[in-house]
C-alpha atoms as a PDB file:
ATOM      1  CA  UNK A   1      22.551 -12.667   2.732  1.00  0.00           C
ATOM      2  CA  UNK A   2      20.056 -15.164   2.774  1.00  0.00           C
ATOM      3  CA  UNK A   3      20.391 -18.408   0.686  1.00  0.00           C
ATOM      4  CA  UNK A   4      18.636 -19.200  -2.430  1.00  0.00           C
ATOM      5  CA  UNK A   5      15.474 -20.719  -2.521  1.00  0.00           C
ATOM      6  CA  UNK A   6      14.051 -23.906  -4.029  1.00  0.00           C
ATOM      7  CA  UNK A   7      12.827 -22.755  -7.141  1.00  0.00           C
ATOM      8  CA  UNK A   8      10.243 -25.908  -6.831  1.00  0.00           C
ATOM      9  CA  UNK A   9       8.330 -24.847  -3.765  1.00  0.00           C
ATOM     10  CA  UNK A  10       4.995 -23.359  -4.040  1.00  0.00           C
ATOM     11  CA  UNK A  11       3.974 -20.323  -1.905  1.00  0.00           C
ATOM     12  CA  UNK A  12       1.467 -22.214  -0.488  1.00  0.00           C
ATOM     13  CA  UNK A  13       3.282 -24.800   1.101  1.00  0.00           C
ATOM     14  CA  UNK A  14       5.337 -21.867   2.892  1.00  0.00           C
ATOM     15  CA  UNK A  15       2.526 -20.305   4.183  1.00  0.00           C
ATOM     16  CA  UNK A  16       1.211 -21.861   8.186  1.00  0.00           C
ATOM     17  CA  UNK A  17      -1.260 -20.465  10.941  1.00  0.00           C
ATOM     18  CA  UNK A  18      -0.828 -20.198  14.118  1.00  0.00           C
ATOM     19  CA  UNK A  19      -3.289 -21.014  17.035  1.00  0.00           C
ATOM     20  CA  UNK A  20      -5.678 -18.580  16.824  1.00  0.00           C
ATOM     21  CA  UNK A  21      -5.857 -18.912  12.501  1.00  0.00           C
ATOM     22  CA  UNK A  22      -3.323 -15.869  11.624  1.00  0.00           C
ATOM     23  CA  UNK A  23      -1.428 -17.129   8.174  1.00  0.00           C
ATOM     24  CA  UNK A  24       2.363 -16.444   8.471  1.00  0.00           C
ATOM     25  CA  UNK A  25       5.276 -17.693   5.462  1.00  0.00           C
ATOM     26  CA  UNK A  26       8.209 -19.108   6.574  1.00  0.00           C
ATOM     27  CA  UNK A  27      11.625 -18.076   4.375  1.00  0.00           C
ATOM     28  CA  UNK A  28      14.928 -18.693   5.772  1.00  0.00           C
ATOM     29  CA  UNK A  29      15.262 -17.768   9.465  1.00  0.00           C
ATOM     30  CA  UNK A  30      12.062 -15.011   9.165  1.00  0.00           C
ATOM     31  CA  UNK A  31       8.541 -15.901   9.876  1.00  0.00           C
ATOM     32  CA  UNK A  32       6.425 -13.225   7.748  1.00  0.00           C
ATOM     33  CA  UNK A  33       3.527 -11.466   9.167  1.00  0.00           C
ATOM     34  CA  UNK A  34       1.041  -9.659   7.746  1.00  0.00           C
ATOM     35  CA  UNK A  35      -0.042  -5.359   8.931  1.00  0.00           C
ATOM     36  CA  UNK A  36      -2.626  -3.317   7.725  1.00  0.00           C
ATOM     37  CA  UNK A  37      -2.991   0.551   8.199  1.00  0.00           C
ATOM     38  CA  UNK A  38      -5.870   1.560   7.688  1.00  0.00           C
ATOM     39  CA  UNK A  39      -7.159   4.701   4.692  1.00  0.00           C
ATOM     40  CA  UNK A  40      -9.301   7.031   5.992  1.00  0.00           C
ATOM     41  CA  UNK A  41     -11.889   9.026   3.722  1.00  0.00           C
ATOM     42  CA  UNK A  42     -13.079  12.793   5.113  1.00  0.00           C
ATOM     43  CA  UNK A  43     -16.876  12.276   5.859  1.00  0.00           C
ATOM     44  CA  UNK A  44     -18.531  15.849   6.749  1.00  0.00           C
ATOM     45  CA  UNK A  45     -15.841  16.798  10.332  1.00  0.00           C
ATOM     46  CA  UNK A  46     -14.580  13.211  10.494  1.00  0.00           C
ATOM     47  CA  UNK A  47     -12.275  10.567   8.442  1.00  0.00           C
ATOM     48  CA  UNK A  48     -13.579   7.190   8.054  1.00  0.00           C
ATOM     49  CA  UNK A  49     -11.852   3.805   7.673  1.00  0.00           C
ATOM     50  CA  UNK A  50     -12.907   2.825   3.685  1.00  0.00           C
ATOM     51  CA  UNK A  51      -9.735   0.757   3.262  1.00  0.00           C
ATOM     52  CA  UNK A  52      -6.387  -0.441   4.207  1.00  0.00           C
ATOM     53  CA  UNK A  53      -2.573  -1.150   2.802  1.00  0.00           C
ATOM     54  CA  UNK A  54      -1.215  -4.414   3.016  1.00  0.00           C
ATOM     55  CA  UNK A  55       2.428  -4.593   4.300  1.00  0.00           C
ATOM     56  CA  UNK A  56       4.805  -6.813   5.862  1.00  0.00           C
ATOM     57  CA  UNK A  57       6.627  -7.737   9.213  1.00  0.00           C
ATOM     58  CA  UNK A  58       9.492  -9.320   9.259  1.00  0.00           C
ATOM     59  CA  UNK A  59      10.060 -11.449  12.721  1.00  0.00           C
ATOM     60  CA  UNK A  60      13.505 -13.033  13.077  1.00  0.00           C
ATOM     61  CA  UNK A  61      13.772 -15.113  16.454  1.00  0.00           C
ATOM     62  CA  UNK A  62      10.160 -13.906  17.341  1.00  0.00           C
ATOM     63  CA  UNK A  63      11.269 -10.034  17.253  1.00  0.00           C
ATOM     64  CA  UNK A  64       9.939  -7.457  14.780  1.00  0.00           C
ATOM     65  CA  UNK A  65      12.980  -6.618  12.343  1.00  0.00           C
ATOM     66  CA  UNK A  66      13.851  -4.284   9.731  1.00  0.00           C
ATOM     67  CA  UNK A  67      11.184  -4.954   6.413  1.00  0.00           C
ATOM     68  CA  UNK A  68      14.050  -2.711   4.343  1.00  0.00           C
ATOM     69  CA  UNK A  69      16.427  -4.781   6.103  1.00  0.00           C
ATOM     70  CA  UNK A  70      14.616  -8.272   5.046  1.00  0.00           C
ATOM     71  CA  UNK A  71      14.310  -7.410   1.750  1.00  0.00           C
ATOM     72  CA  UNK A  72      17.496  -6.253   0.471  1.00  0.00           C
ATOM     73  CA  UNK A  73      19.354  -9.293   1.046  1.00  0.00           C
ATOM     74  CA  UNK A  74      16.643 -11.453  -0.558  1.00  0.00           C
ATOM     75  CA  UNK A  75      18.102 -13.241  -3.847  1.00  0.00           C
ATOM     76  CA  UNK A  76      17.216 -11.583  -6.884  1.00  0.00           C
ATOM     77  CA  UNK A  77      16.092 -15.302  -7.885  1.00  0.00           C
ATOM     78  CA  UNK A  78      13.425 -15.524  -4.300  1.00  0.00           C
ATOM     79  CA  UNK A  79      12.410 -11.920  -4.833  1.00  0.00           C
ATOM     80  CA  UNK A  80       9.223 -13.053  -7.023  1.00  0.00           C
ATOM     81  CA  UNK A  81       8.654 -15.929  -4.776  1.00  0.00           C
ATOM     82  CA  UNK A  82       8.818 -13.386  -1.504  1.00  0.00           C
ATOM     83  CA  UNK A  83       6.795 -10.756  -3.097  1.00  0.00           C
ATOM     84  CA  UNK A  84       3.896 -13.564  -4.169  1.00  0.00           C
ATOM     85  CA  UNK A  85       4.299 -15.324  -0.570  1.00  0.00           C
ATOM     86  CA  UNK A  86       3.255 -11.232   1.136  1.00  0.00           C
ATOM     87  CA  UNK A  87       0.218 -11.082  -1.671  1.00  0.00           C
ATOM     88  CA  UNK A  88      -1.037 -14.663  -0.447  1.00  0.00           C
ATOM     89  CA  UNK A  89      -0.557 -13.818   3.340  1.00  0.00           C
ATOM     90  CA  UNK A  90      -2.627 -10.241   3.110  1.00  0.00           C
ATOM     91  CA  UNK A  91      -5.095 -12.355   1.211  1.00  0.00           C
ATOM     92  CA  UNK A  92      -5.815 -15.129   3.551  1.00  0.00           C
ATOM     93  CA  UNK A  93      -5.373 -12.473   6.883  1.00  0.00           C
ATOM     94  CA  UNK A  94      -7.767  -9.883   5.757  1.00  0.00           C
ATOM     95  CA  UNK A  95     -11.049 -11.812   7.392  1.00  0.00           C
ATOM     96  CA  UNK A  96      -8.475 -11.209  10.558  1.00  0.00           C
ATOM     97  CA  UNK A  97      -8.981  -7.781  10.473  1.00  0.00           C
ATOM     98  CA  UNK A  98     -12.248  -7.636  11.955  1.00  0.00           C
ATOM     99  CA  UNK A  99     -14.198  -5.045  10.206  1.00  0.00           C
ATOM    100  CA  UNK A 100     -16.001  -6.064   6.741  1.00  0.00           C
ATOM    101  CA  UNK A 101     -16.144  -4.021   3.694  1.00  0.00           C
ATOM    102  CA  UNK A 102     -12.814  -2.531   3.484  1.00  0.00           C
ATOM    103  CA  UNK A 103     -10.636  -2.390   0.349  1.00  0.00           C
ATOM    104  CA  UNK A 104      -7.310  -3.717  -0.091  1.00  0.00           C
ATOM    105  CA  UNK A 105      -4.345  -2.224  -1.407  1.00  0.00           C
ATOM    106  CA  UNK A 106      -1.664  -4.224  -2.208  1.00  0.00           C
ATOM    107  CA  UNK A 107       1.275  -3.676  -3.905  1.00  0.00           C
ATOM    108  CA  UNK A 108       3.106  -4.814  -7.351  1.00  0.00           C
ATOM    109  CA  UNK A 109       6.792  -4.096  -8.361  1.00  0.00           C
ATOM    110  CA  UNK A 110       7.084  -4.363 -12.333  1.00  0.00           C
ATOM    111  CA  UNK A 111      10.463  -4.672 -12.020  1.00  0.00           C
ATOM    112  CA  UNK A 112      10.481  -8.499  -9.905  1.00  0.00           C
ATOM    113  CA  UNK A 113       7.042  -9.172 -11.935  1.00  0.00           C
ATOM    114  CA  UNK A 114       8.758  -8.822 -15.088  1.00  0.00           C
ATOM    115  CA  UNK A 115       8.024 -11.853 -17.209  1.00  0.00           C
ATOM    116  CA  UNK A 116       4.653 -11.459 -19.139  1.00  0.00           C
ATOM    117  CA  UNK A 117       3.278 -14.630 -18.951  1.00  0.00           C
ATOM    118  CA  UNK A 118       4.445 -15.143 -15.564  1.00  0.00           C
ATOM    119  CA  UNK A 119       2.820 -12.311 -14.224  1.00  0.00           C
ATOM    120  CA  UNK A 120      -0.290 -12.944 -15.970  1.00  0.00           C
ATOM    121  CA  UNK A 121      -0.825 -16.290 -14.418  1.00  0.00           C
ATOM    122  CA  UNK A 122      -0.355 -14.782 -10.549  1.00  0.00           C
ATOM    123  CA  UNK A 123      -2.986 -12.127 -11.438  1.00  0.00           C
ATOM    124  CA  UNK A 124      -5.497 -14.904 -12.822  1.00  0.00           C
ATOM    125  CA  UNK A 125      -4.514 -17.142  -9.834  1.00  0.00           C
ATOM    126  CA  UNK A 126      -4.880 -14.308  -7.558  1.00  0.00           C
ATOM    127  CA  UNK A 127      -8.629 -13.598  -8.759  1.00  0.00           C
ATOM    128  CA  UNK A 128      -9.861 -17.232  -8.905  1.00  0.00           C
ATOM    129  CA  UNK A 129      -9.168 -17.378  -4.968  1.00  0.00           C
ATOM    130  CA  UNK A 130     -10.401 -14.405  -3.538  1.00  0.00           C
ATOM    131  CA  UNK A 131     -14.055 -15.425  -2.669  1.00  0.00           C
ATOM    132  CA  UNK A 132     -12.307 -18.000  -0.637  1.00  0.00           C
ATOM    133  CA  UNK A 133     -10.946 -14.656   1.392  1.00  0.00           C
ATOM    134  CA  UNK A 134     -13.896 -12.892   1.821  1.00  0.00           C
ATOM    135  CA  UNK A 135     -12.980 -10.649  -1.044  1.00  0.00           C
ATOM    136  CA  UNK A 136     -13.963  -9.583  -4.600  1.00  0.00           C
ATOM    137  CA  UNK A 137     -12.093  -8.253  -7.424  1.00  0.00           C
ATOM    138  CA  UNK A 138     -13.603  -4.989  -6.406  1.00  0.00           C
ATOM    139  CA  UNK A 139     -12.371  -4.644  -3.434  1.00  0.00           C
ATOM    140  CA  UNK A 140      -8.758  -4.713  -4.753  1.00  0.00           C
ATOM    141  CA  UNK A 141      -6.473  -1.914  -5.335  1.00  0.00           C
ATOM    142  CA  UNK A 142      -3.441  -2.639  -7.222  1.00  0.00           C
ATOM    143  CA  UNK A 143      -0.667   0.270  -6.323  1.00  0.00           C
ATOM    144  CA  UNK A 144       1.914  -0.148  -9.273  1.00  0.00           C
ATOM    145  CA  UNK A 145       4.945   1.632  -7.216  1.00  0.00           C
ATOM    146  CA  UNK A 146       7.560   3.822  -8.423  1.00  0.00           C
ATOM    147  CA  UNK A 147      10.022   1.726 -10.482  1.00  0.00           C
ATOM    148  CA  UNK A 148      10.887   1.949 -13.858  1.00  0.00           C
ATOM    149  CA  UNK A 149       9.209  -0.736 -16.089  1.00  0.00           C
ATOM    150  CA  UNK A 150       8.388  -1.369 -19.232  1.00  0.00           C
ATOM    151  CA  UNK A 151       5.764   0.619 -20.281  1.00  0.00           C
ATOM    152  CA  UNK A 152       4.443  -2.212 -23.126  1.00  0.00           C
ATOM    153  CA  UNK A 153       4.520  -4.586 -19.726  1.00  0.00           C
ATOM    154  CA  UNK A 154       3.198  -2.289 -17.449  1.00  0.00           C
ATOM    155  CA  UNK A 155       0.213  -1.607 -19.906  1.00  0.00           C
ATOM    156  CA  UNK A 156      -0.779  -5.272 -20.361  1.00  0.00           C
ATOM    157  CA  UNK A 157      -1.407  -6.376 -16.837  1.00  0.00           C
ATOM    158  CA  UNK A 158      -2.947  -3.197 -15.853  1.00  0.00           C
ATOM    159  CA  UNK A 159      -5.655  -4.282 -18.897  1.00  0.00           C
ATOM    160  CA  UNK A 160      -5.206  -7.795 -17.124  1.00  0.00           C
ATOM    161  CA  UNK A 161      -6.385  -6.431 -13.427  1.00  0.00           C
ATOM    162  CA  UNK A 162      -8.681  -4.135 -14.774  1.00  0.00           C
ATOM    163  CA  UNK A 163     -10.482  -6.800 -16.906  1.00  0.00           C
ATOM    164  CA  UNK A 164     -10.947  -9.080 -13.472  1.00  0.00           C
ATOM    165  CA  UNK A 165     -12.105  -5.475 -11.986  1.00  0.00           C
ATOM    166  CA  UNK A 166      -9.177  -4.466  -9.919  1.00  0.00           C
ATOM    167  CA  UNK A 167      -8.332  -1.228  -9.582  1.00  0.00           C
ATOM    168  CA  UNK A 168      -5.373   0.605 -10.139  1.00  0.00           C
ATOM    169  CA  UNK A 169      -3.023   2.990  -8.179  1.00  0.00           C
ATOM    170  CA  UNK A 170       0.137   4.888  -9.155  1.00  0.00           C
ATOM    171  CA  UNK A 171       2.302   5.028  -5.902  1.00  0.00           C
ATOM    172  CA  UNK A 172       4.781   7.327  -4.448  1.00  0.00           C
ATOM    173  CA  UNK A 173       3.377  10.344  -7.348  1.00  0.00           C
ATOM    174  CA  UNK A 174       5.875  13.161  -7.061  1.00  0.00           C
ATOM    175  CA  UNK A 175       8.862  10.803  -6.607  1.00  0.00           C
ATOM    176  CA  UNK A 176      10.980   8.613  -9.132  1.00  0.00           C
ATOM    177  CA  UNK A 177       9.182   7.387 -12.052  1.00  0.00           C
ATOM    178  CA  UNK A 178       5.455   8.485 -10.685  1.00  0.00           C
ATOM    179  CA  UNK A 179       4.747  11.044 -12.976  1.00  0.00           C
ATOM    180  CA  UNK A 180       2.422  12.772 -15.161  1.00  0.00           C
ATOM    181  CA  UNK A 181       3.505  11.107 -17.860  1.00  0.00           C
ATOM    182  CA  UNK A 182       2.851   7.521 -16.562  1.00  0.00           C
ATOM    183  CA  UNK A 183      -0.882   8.693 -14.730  1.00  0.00           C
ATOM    184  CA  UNK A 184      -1.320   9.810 -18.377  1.00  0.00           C
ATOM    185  CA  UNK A 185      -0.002   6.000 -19.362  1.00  0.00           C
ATOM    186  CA  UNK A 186      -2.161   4.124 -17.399  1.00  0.00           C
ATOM    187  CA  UNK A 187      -5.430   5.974 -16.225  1.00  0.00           C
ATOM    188  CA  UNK A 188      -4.993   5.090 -12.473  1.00  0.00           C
ATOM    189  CA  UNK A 189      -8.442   5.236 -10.649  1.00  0.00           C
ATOM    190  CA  UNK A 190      -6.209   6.588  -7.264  1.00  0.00           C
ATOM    191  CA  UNK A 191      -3.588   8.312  -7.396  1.00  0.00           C
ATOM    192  CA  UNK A 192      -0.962   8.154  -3.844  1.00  0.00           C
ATOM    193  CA  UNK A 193       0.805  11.125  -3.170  1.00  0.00           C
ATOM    194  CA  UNK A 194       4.549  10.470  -1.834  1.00  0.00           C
ATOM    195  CA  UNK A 195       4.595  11.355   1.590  1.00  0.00           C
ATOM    196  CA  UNK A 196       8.193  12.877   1.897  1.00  0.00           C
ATOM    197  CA  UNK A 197       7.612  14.625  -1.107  1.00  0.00           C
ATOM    198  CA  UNK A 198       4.064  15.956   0.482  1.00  0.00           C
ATOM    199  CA  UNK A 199       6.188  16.974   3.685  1.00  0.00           C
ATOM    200  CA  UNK A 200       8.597  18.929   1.640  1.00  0.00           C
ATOM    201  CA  UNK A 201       5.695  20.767   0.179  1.00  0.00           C
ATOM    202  CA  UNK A 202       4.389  21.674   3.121  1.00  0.00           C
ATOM    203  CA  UNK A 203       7.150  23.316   4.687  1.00  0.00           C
ATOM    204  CA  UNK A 204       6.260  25.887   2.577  1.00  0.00           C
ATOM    205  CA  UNK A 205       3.540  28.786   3.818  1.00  0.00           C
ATOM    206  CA  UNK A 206       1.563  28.639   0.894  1.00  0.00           C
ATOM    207  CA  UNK A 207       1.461  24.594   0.080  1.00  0.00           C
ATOM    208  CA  UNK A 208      -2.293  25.064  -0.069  1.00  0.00           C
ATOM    209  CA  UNK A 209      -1.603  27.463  -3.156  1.00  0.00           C
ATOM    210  CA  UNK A 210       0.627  24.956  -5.107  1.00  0.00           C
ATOM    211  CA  UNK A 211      -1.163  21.845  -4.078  1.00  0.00           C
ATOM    212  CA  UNK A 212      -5.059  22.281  -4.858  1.00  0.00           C
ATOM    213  CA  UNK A 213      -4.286  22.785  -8.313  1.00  0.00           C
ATOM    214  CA  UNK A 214      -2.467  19.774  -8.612  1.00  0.00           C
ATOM    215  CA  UNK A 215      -5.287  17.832  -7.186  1.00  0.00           C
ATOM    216  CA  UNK A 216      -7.916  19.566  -9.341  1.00  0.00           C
ATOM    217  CA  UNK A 217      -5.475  18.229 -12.467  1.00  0.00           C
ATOM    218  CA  UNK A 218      -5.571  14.694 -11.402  1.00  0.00           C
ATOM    219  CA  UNK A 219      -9.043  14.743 -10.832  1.00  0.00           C
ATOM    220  CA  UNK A 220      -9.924  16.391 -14.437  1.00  0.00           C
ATOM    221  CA  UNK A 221      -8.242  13.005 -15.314  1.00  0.00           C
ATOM    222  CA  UNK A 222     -10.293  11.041 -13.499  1.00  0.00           C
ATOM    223  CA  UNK A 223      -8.101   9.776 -10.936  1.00  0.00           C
ATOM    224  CA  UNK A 224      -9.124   9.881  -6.728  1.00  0.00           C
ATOM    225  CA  UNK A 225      -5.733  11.266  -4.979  1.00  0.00           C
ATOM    226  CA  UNK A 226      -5.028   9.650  -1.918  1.00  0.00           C
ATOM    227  CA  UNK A 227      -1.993  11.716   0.551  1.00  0.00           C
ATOM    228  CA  UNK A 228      -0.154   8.989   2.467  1.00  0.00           C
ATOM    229  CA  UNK A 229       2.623   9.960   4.717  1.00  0.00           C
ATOM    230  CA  UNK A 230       0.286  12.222   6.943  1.00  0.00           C
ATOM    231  CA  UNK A 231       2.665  12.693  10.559  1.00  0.00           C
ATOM    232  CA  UNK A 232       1.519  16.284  11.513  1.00  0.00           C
ATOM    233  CA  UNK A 233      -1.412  18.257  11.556  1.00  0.00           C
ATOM    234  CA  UNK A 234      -0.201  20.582   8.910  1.00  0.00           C
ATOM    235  CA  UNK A 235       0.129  17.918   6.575  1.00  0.00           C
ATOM    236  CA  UNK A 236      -3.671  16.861   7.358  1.00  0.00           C
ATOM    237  CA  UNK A 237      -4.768  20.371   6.882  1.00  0.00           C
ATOM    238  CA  UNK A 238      -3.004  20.930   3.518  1.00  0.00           C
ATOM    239  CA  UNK A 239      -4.636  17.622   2.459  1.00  0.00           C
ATOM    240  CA  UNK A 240      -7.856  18.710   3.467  1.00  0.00           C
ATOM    241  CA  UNK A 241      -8.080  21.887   1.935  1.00  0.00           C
ATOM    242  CA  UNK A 242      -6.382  20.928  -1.370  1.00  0.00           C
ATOM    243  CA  UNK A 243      -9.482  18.524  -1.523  1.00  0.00           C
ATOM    244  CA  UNK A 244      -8.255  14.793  -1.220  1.00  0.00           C
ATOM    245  CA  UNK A 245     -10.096  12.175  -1.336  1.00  0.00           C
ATOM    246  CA  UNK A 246      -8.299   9.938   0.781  1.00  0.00           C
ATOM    247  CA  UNK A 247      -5.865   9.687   3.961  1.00  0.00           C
ATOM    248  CA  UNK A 248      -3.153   7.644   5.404  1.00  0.00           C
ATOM    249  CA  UNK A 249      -0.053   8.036   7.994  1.00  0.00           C
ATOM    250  CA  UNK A 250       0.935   7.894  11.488  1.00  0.00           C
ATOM    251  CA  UNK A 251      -0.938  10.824  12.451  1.00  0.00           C
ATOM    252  CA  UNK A 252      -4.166   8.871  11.639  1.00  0.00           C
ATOM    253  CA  UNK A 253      -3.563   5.282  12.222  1.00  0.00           C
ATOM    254  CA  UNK A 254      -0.362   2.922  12.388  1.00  0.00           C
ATOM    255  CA  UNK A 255      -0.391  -0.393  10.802  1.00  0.00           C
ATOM    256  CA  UNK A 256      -1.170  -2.923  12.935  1.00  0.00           C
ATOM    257  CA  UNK A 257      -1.005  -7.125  12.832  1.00  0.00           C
ATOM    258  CA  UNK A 258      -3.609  -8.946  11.166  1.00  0.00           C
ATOM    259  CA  UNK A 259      -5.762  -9.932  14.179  1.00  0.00           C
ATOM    260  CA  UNK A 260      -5.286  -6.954  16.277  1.00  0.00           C
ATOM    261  CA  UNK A 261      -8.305  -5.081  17.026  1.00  0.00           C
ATOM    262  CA  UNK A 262      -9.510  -2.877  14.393  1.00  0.00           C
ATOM    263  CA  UNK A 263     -10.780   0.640  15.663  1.00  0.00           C
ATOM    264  CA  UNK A 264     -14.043   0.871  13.584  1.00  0.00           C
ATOM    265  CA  UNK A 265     -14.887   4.852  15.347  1.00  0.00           C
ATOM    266  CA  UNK A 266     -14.750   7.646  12.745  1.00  0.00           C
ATOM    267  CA  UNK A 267     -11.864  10.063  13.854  1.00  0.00           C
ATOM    268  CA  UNK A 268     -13.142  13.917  14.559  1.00  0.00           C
ATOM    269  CA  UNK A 269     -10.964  16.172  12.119  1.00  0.00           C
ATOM    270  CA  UNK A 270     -10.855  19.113  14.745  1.00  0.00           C
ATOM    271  CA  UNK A 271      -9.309  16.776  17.302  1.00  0.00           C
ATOM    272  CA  UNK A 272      -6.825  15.602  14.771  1.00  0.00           C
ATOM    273  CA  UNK A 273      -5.859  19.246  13.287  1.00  0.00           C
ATOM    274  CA  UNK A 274      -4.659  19.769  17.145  1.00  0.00           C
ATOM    275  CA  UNK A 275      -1.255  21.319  17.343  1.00  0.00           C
ATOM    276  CA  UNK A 276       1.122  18.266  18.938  1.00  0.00           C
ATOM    277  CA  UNK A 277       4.271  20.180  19.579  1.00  0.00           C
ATOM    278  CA  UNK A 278       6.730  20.893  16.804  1.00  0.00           C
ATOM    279  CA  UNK A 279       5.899  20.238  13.652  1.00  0.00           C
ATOM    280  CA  UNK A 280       9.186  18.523  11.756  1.00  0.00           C
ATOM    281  CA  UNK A 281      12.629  20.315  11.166  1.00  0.00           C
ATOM    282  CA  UNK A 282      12.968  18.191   7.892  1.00  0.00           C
ATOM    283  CA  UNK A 283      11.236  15.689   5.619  1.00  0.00           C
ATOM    284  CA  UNK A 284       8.826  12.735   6.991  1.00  0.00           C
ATOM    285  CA  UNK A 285      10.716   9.440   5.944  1.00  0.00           C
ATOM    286  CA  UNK A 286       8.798   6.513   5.665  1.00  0.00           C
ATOM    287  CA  UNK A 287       9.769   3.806   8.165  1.00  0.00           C
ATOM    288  CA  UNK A 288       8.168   0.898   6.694  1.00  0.00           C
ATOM    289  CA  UNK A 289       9.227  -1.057   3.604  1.00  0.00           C
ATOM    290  CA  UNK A 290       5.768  -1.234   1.288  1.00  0.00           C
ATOM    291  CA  UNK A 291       5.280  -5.649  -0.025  1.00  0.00           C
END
């Protein structure tokens, strides 16, 4: 278990660069990096980068280690301090990306943002910096994952975000509390499709059947449905032709540190819908922890 945190410090003065200008945060023994995978958009027979999702890298004596790992034995006193130090570090890294005009997706847990006013001032703090990034309010897409929260809460900063002009995604649909009673809640503009949930469904021979209508519904309501967890072919081809608007997975892209070299080439669908040997005995598990 890592110790408890000094409730005094400030994110910022946690948060270095190293010699080439890539921010990192410093808590405990871990220095925290920031990764990016990109979201790919279907663009006549090829997918094109249009965004990416923030996440985090743990490195614990200058090795990668387990994000799941990291963040279970954080405090429940440091776990809004953690989760605002990973929103900072995507924020200053994503001019190290390389490639300009991307969105970025970053992710908010109700449940460790659960103080009103407290949440409130990180979103208004958030926006008042982002020119400084290279970003605009625009460019920002909120996922609101899976967790149970107060709806009353949940409500009032998504009016917040919206109001600056960020937009909002429901995470993880299909799984825990991402339903169609909280996409009726909140209006998302994207909706993310869970990936193991997605795999299950398309062990099945006639996923396309089940799965088009289901995007045709969340369109109707005005949401974009984004499929993440894509690790096969068939899952890309049951995307496709249930008509999504947007990709992400392994099978496409992994997420890669900020400062890596961003592959800016369109990717040809036919290529990708390639048969790569067996296609899974079971579901896809995600094996990165989402901050």
């Amino acid at each position: 278990m890592i110790s408890g945190f000094d409730r005094r410090r400030n994110v910022a003065d946690e948060i270095f660069a190293d010699e080439v200008g890539i921010a990192y945060g410093i808590y405990g023994e871990f220095r925290l990096r920031s990764l990016y995978q990109p979201i790919f958009a279907p663009r006549g027979a090829a997918l094109a980068a249009v965004a990416v999702e923030a996440l985090v890298e743990p490195h614990l004596a200058g090795r990668p280690s387990s994000a799941q790992a990291f963040f279970d034995q954080i405090p429940a006193g440091d776990r809004l301090f953690v989760e605002a130090m990973c929103r900072a570090l995507h924020l200053r890294n994503y001019s190290n990306i390389g490639v300009e005009g991307l969105d970025l997706f970053f992710n908010f847990n109700p449940l460790i943002n659960d103080h009103p006013g407290r949440a409130l001032a990180e979103i208004r703090l958030m926006g008042r910096h982002l020119a400084d990034f290279g970003l605009s309010a625009g460019m920002l897409v909120c996922e609101v994952t899976e967790q149970a929260a107060d709806d009353a809460l949940l409500l009032k900063l998504v009016h917040e975000m919206r109001r600056d002009g960020i937009r909002i995604a429901i995470d993880d649909f299909g799984a825990g509390h991402s339903t169609e009673e909280r996409v009726s809640l909140l209006s998302p503009d994207i909706v993310k499709i869970d990936g193991a949930w997605f795999s299950e469904l398309c062990r099945h021979a006639a996923a396309e059947k089940f799965f088009r209508p289901l995007v045709s519904t969340l369109h109707d309501r005005g949401a974009k449905v984004l499929v993440e967890g894509i690790e096969h072919p068939a899952h890309l081809r049951v995307a496709l032709e249930g008509g999504v608007d947007l990709l992400q997975g392994f099978h496409l892209a992994r997420p890669k540190l900020a400062g890596t070299i961003f592959n800016e080439n369109p990717l040809a669908i036919e290529a990708l819908l390639e048969p790569v040997g067996l296609e899974p005995a079971g579901k896809v598990i995600q094996l990165h922890q989402r901050r």
